[in-house]
C-alpha atoms as a PDB file:
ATOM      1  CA  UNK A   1      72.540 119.446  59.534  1.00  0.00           C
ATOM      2  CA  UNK A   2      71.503 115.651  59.190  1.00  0.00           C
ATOM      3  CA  UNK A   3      68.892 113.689  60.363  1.00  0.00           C
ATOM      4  CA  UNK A   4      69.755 110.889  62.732  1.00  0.00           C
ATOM      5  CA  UNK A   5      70.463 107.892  61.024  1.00  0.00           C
ATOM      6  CA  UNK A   6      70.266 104.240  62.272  1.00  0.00           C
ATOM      7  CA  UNK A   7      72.360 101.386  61.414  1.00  0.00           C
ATOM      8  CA  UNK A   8      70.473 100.376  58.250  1.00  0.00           C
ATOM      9  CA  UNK A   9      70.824 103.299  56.738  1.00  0.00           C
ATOM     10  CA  UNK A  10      72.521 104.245  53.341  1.00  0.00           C
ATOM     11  CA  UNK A  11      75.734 106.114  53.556  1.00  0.00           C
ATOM     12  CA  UNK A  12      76.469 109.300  51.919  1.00  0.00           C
ATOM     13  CA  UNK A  13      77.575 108.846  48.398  1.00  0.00           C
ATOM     14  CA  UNK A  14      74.163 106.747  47.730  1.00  0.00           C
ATOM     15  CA  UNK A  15      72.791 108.712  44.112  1.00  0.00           C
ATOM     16  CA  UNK A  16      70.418 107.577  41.523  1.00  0.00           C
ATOM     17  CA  UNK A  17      72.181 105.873  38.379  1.00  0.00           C
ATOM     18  CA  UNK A  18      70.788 105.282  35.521  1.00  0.00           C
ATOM     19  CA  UNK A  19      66.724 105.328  34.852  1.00  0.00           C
ATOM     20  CA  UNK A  20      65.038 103.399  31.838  1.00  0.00           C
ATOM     21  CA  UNK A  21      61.286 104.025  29.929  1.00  0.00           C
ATOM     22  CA  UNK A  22      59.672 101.556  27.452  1.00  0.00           C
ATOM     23  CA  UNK A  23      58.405 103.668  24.721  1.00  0.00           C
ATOM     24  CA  UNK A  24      56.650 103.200  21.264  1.00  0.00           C
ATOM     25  CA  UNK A  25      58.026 105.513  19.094  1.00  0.00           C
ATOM     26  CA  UNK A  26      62.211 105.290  20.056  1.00  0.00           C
ATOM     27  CA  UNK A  27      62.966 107.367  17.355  1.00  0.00           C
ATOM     28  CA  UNK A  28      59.966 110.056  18.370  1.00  0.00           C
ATOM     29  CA  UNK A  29      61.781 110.271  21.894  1.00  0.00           C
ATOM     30  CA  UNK A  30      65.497 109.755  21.527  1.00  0.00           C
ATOM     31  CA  UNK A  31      64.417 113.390  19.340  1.00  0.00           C
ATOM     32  CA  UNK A  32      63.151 114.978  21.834  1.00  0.00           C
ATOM     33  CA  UNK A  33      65.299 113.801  24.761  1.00  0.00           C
ATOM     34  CA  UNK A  34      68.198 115.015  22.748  1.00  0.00           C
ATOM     35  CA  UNK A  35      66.702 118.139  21.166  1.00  0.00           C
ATOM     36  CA  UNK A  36      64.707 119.404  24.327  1.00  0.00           C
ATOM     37  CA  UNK A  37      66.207 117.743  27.403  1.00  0.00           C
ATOM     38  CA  UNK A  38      69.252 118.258  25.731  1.00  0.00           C
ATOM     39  CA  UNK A  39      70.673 114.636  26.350  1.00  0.00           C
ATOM     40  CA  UNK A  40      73.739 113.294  23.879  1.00  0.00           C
ATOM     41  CA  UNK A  41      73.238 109.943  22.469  1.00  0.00           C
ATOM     42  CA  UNK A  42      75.419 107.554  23.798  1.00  0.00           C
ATOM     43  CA  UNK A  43      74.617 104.256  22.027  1.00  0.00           C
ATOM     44  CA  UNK A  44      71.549 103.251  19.544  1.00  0.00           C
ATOM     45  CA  UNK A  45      70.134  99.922  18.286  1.00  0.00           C
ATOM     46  CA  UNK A  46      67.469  98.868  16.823  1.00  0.00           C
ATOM     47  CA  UNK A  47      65.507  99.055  19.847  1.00  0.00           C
ATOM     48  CA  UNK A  48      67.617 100.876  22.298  1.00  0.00           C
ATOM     49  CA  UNK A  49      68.957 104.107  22.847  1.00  0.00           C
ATOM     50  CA  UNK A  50      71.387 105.181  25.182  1.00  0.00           C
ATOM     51  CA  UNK A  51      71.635 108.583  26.137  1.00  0.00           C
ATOM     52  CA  UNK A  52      73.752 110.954  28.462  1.00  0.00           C
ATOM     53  CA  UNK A  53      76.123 113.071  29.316  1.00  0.00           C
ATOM     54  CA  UNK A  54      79.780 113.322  27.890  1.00  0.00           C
ATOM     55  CA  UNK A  55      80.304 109.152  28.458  1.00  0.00           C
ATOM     56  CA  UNK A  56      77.922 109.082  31.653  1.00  0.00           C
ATOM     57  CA  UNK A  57      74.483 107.034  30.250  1.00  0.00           C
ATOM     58  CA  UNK A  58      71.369 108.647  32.585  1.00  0.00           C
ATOM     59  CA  UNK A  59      68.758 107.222  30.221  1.00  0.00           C
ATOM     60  CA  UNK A  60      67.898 104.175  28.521  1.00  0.00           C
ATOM     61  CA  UNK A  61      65.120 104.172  25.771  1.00  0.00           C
ATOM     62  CA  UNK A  62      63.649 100.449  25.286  1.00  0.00           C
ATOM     63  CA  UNK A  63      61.365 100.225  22.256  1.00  0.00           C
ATOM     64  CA  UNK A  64      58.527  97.918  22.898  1.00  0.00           C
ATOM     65  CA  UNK A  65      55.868  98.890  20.367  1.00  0.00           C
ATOM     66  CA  UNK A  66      53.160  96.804  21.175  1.00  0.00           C
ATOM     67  CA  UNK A  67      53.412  98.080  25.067  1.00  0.00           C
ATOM     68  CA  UNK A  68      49.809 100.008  25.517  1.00  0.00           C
ATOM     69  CA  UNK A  69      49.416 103.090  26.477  1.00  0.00           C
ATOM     70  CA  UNK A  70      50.175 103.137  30.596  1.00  0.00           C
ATOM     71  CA  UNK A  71      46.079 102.910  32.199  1.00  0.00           C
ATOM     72  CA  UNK A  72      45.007 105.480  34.005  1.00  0.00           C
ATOM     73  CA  UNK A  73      44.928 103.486  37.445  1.00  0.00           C
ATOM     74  CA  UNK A  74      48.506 102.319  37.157  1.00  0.00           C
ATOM     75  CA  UNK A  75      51.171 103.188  39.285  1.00  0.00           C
ATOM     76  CA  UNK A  76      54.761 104.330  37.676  1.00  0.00           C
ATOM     77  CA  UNK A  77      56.515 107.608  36.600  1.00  0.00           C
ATOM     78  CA  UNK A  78      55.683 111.257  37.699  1.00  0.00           C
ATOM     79  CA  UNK A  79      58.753 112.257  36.730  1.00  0.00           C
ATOM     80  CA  UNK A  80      62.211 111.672  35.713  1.00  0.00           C
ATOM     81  CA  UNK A  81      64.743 114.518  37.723  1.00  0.00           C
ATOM     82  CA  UNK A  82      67.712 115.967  35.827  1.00  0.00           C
ATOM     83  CA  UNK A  83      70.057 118.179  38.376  1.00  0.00           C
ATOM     84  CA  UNK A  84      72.014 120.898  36.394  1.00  0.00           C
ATOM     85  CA  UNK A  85      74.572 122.213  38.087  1.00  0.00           C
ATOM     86  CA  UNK A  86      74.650 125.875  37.134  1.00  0.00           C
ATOM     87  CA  UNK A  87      71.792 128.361  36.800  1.00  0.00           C
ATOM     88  CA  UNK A  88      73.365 128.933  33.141  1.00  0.00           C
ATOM     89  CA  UNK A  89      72.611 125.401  32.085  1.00  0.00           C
ATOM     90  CA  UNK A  90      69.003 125.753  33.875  1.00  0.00           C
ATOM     91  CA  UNK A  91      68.581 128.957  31.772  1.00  0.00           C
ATOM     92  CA  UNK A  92      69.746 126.925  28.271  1.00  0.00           C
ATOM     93  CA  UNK A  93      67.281 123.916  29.124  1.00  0.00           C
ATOM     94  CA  UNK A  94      64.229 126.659  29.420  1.00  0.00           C
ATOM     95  CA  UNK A  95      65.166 127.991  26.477  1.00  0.00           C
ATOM     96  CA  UNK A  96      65.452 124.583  24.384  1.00  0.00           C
ATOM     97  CA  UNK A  97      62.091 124.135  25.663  1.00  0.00           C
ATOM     98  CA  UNK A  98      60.576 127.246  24.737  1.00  0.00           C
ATOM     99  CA  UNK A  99      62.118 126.854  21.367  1.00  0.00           C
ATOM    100  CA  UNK A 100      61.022 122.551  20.887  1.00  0.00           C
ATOM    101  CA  UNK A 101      58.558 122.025  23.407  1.00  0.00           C
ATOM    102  CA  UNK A 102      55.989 123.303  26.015  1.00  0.00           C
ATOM    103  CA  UNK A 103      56.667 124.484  29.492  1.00  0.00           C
ATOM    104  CA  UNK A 104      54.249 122.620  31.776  1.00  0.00           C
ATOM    105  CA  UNK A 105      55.222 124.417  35.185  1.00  0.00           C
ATOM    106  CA  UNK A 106      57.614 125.767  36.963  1.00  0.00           C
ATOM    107  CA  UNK A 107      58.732 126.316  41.276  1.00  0.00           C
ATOM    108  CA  UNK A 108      61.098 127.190  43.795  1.00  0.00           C
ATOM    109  CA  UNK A 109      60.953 124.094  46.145  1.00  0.00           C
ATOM    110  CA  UNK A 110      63.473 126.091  48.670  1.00  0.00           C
ATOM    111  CA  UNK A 111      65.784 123.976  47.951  1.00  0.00           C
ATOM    112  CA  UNK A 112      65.608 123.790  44.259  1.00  0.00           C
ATOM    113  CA  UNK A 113      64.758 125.914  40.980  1.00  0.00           C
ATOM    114  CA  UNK A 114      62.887 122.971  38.953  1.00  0.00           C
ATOM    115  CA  UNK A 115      61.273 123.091  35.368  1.00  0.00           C
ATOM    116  CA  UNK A 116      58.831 120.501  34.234  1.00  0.00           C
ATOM    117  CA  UNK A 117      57.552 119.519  31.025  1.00  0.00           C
ATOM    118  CA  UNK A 118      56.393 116.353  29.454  1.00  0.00           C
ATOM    119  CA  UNK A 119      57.509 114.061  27.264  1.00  0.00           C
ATOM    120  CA  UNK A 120      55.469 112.832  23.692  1.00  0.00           C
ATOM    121  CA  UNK A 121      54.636 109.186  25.470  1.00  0.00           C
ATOM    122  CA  UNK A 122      53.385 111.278  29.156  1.00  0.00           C
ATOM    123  CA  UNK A 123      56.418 110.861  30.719  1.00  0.00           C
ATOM    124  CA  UNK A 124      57.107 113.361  33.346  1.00  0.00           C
ATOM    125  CA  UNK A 125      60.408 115.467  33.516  1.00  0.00           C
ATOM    126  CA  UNK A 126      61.864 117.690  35.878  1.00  0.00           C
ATOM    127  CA  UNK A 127      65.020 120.135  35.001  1.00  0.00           C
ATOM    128  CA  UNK A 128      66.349 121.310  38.016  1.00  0.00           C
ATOM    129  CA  UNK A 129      69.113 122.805  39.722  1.00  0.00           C
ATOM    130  CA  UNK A 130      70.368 122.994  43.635  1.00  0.00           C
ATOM    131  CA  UNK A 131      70.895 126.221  45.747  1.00  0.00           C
ATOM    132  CA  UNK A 132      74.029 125.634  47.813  1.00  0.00           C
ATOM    133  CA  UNK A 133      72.970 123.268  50.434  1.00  0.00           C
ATOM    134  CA  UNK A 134      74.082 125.374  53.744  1.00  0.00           C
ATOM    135  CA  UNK A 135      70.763 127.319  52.370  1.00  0.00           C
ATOM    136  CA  UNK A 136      68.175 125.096  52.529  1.00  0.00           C
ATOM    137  CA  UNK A 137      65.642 125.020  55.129  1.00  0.00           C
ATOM    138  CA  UNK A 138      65.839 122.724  57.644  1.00  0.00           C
ATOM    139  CA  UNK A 139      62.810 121.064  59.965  1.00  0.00           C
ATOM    140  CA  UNK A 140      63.691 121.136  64.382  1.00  0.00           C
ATOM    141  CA  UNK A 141      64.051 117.428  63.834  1.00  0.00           C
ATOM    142  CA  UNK A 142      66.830 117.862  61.817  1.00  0.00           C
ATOM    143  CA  UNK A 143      65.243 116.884  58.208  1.00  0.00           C
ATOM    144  CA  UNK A 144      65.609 119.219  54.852  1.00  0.00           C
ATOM    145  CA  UNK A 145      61.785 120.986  54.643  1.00  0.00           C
ATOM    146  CA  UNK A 146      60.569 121.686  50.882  1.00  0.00           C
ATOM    147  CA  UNK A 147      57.949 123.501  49.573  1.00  0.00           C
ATOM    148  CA  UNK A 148      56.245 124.636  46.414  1.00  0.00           C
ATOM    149  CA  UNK A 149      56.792 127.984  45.509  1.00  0.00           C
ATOM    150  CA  UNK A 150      56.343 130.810  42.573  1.00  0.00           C
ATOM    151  CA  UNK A 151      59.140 130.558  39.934  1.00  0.00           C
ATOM    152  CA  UNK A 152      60.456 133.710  38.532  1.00  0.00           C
ATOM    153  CA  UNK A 153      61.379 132.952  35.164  1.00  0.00           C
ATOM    154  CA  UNK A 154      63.003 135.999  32.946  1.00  0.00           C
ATOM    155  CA  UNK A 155      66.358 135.436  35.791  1.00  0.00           C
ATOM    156  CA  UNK A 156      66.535 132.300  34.335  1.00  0.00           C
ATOM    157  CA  UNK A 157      66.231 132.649  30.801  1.00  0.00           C
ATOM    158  CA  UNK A 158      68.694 136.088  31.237  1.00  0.00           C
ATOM    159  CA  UNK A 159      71.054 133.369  32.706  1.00  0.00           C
ATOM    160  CA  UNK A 160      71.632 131.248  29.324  1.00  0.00           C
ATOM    161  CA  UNK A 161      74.822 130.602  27.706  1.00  0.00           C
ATOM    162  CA  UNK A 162      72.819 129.016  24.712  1.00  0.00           C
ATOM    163  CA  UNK A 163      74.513 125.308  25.211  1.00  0.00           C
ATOM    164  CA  UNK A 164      72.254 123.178  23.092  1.00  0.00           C
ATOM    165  CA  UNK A 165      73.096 120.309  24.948  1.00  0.00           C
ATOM    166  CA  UNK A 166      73.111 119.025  28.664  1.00  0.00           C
ATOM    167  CA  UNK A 167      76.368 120.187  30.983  1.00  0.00           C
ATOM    168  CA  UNK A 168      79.114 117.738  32.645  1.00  0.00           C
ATOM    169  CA  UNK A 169      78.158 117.682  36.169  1.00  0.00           C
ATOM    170  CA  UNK A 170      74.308 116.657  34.705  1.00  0.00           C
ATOM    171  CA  UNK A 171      72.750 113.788  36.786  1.00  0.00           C
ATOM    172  CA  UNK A 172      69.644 111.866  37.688  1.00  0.00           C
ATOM    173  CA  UNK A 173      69.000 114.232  40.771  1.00  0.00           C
ATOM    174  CA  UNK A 174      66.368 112.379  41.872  1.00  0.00           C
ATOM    175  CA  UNK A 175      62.955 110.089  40.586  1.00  0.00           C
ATOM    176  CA  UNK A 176      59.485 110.416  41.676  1.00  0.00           C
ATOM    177  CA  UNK A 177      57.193 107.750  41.858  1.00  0.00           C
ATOM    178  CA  UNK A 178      53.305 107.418  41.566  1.00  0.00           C
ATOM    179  CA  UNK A 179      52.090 104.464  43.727  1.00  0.00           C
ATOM    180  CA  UNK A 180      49.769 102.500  45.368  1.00  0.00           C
ATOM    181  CA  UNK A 181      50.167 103.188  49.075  1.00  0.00           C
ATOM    182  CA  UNK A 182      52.852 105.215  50.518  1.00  0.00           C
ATOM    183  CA  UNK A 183      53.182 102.605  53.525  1.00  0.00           C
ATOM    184  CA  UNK A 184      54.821 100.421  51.174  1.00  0.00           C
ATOM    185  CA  UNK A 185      56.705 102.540  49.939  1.00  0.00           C
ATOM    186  CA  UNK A 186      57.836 103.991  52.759  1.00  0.00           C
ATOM    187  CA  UNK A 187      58.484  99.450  54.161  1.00  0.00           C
ATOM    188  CA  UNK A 188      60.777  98.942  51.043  1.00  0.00           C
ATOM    189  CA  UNK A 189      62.659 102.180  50.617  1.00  0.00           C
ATOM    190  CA  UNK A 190      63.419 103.534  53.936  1.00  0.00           C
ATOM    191  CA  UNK A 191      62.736  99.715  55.747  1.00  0.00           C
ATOM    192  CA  UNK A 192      64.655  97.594  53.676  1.00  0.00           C
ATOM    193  CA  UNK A 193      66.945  99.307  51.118  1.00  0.00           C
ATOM    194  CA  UNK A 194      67.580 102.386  54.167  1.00  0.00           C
ATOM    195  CA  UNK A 195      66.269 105.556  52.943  1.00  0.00           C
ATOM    196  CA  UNK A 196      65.798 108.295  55.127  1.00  0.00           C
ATOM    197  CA  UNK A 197      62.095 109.922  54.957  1.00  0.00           C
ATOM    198  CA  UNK A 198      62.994 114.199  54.756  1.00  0.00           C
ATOM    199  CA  UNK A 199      59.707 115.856  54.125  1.00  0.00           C
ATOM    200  CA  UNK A 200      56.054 114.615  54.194  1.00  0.00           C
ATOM    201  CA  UNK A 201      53.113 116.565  52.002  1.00  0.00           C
ATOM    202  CA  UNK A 202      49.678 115.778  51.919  1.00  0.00           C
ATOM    203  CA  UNK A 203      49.613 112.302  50.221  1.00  0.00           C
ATOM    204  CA  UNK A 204      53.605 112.424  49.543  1.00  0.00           C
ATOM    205  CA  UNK A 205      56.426 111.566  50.857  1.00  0.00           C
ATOM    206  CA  UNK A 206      60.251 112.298  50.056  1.00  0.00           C
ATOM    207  CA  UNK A 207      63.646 109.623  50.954  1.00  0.00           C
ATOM    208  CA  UNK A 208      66.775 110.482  50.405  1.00  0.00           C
ATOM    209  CA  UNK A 209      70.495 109.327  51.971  1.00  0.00           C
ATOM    210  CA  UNK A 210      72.916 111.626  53.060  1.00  0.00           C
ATOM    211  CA  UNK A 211      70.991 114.407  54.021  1.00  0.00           C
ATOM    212  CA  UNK A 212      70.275 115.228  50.466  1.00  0.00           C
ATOM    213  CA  UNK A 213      66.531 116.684  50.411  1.00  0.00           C
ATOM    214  CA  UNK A 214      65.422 113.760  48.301  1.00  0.00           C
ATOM    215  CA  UNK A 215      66.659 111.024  45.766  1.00  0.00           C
ATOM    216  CA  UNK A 216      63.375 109.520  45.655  1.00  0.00           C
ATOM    217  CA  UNK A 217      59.876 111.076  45.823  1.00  0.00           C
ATOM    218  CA  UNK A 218      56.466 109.378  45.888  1.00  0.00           C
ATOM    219  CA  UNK A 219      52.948 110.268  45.722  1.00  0.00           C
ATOM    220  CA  UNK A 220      48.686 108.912  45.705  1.00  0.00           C
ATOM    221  CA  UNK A 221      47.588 112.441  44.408  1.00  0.00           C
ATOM    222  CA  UNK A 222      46.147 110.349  41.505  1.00  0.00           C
ATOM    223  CA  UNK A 223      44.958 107.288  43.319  1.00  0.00           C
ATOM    224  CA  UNK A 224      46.414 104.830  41.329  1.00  0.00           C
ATOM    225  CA  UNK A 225      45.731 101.569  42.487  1.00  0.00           C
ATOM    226  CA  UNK A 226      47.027  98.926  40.104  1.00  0.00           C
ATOM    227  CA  UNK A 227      50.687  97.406  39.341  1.00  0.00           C
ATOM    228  CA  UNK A 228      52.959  99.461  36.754  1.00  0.00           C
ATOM    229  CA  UNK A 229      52.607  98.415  33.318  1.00  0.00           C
ATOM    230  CA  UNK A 230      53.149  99.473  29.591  1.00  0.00           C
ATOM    231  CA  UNK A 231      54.437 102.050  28.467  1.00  0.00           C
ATOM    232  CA  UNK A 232      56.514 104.254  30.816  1.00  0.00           C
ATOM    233  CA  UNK A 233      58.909 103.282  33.822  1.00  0.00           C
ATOM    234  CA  UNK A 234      61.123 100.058  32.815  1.00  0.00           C
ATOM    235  CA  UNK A 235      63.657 100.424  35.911  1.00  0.00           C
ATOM    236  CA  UNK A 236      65.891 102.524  37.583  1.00  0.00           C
ATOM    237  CA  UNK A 237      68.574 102.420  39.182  1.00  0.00           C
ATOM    238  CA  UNK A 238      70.142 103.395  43.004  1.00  0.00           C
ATOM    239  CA  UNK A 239      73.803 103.189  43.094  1.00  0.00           C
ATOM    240  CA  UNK A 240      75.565 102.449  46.608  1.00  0.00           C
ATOM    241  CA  UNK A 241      79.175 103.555  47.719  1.00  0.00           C
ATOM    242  CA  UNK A 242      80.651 100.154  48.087  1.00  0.00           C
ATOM    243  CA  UNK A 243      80.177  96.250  47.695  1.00  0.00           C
ATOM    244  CA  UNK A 244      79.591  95.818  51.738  1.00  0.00           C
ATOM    245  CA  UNK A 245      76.464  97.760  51.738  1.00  0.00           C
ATOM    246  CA  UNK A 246      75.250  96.255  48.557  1.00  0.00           C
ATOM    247  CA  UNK A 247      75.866  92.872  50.191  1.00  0.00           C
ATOM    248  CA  UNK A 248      73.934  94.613  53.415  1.00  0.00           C
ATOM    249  CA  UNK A 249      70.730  95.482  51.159  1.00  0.00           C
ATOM    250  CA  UNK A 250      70.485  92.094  49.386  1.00  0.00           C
ATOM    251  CA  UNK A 251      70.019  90.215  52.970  1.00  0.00           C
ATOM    252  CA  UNK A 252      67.723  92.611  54.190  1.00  0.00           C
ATOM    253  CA  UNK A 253      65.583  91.709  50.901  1.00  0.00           C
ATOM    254  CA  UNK A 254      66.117  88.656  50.467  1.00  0.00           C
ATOM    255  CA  UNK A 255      64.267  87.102  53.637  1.00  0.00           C
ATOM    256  CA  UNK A 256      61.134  89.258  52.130  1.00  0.00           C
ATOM    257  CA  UNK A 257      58.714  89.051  49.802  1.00  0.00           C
ATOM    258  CA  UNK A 258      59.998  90.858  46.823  1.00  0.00           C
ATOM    259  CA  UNK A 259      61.741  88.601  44.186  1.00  0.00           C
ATOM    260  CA  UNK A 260      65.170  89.195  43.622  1.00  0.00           C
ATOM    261  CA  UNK A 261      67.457  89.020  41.089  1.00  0.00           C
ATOM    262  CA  UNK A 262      71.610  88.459  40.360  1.00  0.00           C
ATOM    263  CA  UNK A 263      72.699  91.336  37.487  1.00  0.00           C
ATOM    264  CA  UNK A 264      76.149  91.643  36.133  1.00  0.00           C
ATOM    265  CA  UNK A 265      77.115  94.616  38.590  1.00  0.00           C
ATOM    266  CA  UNK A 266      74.785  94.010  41.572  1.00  0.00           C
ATOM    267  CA  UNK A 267      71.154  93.360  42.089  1.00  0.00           C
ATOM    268  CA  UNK A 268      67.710  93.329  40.706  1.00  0.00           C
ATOM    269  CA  UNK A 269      64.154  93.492  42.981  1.00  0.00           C
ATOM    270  CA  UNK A 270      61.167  94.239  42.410  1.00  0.00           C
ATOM    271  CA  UNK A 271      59.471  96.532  45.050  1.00  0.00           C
ATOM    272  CA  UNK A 272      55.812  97.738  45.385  1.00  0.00           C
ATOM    273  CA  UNK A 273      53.735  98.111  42.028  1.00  0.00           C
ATOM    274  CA  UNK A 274      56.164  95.926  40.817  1.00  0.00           C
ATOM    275  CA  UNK A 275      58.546  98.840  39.827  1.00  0.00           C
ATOM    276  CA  UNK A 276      62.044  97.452  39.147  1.00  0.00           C
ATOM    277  CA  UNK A 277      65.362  99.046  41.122  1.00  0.00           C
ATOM    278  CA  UNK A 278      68.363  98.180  40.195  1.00  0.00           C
ATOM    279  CA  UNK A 279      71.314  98.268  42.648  1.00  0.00           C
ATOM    280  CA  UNK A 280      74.738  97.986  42.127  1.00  0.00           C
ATOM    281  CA  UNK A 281      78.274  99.726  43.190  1.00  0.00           C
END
């Protein structure tokens, strides 16, 4: 079951690619992305790390050491989404955490078993894997309906395999934002690129194309009020099917007020609270 679409909006096949944080210490956090999250490293300079799965980069580590500490009012990251695709590899990622790390929360979402933790700069991650979608809830209107519920744990960590690293079939599931006003947010991503808005919450609100229950989250539970900046969120990326619906999203932006740019593969904007998003094929 699928919402109804309209003409503007992004086909199945639309994912998240690639995501990208500006950090201080690179070495600090390519560590603990590879030894907790359990990502492979990919590439490495001097001031850039690549990291991934098997030959598929999901993150990008961009040292700028003089980038402060992100303010307290500023919008960016709540959290970067890794999907698992297996229970077992949900299971190994708890246990790398329990072993490295600390275990900030856990939930069912319905749709979802999801751990979250956070990384040595305050980044926010989310391990998570999908139920089969035929059982996820589903709103009258058509629309996936999520919710926050108790997490049973001990299933989970019974379900390991002990991988130390990250499975193939490991993606960017989905990011979540922290911003300014969800209106814009909701004029750029569902308006103008075509998201589909799923599920509301009280000062949230989750897009997603396809049907999926969301590729893109974003919330005001902090009241952040000011443009991203410093540390945390560089870009990220949204990665379309084919080169006519790319070509479809750059006129629909480019006749507004969000400066755009031409990459090697695609497209650069930046959207509200100046938040980069990269788009390409």
């Amino acid at each position: 079951m699928t919402p109804q679409t309209h003409p503007e909006t992004l086909p199945e096949g639309t994912h998240i690619g690639r995501t990208a944080l500006r950090v201080n210490d690179i070495d600090e956090m390519t560590g603990f992305y590879r030894d907790v999250v359990g990502l492979s490293i990919l590439g490495q300079s001097d001031d850039e790390t690549i990291l991934g799965v098997s030959n598929k980069p999901l993150l990008i580590l961009e040292e700028a050491e003089d980038a402060a500490e992100r303010h307290s009012s500023s919008s960016g990251l709540f959290h970067n989404a890794f999907r698992v695709p297996s229970r077992e590899a949900l299971g190994d990622a708890l246990a790398r955490i329990r072993e490295h790390w600390q275990l900030g929360g856990a939930s069912d979402h319905g749709v979802s078993e999801a751990l979250y933790l956070t990384d040595p700069e305050g980044n926010g991650i989310e391990i998570y894997r999908d139920y089969p979608r035929d059982e996820w809830p589903y709103s009258d209107d058509g629309t996936v309906r999520m919710g926050t519920y108790a997490l049973e744990l001990e299933p989970i960590a019974a379900a390991a395999a002990g991988d130390l690293n990250l499975p193939d079939g490991t993606d960017v599931g989905h990011v979540h934002l922290e911003v300014s006003s969800l209106e814009e947010f909701s004029e750029f991503y569902v308006d103008l690129i075509g998201f589909e808005a799923q599920t509301t919450a009280p000062a949230a609100l989750f897009v997603s194309a396809g049907g999926y229950h969301h590729h893109l989250g974003a919330n005001t539970w902090s009241r952040r009020s000011k443009p991203a900046s410093g540390r945390g969120i560089s870009w990220f990326e949204i990665v379309v099917p084919d080169t006519a619906v790319l070509t479809e999203i750059q006129a629909r932006i480019g006749d507004g007020e969000y400066p755009v740019s031409e990459t090697e593969d695609g497209f650069s904007v930046t959207g509200p609270d100046e938040i980069e998003v990269r788009l390409r094929t």
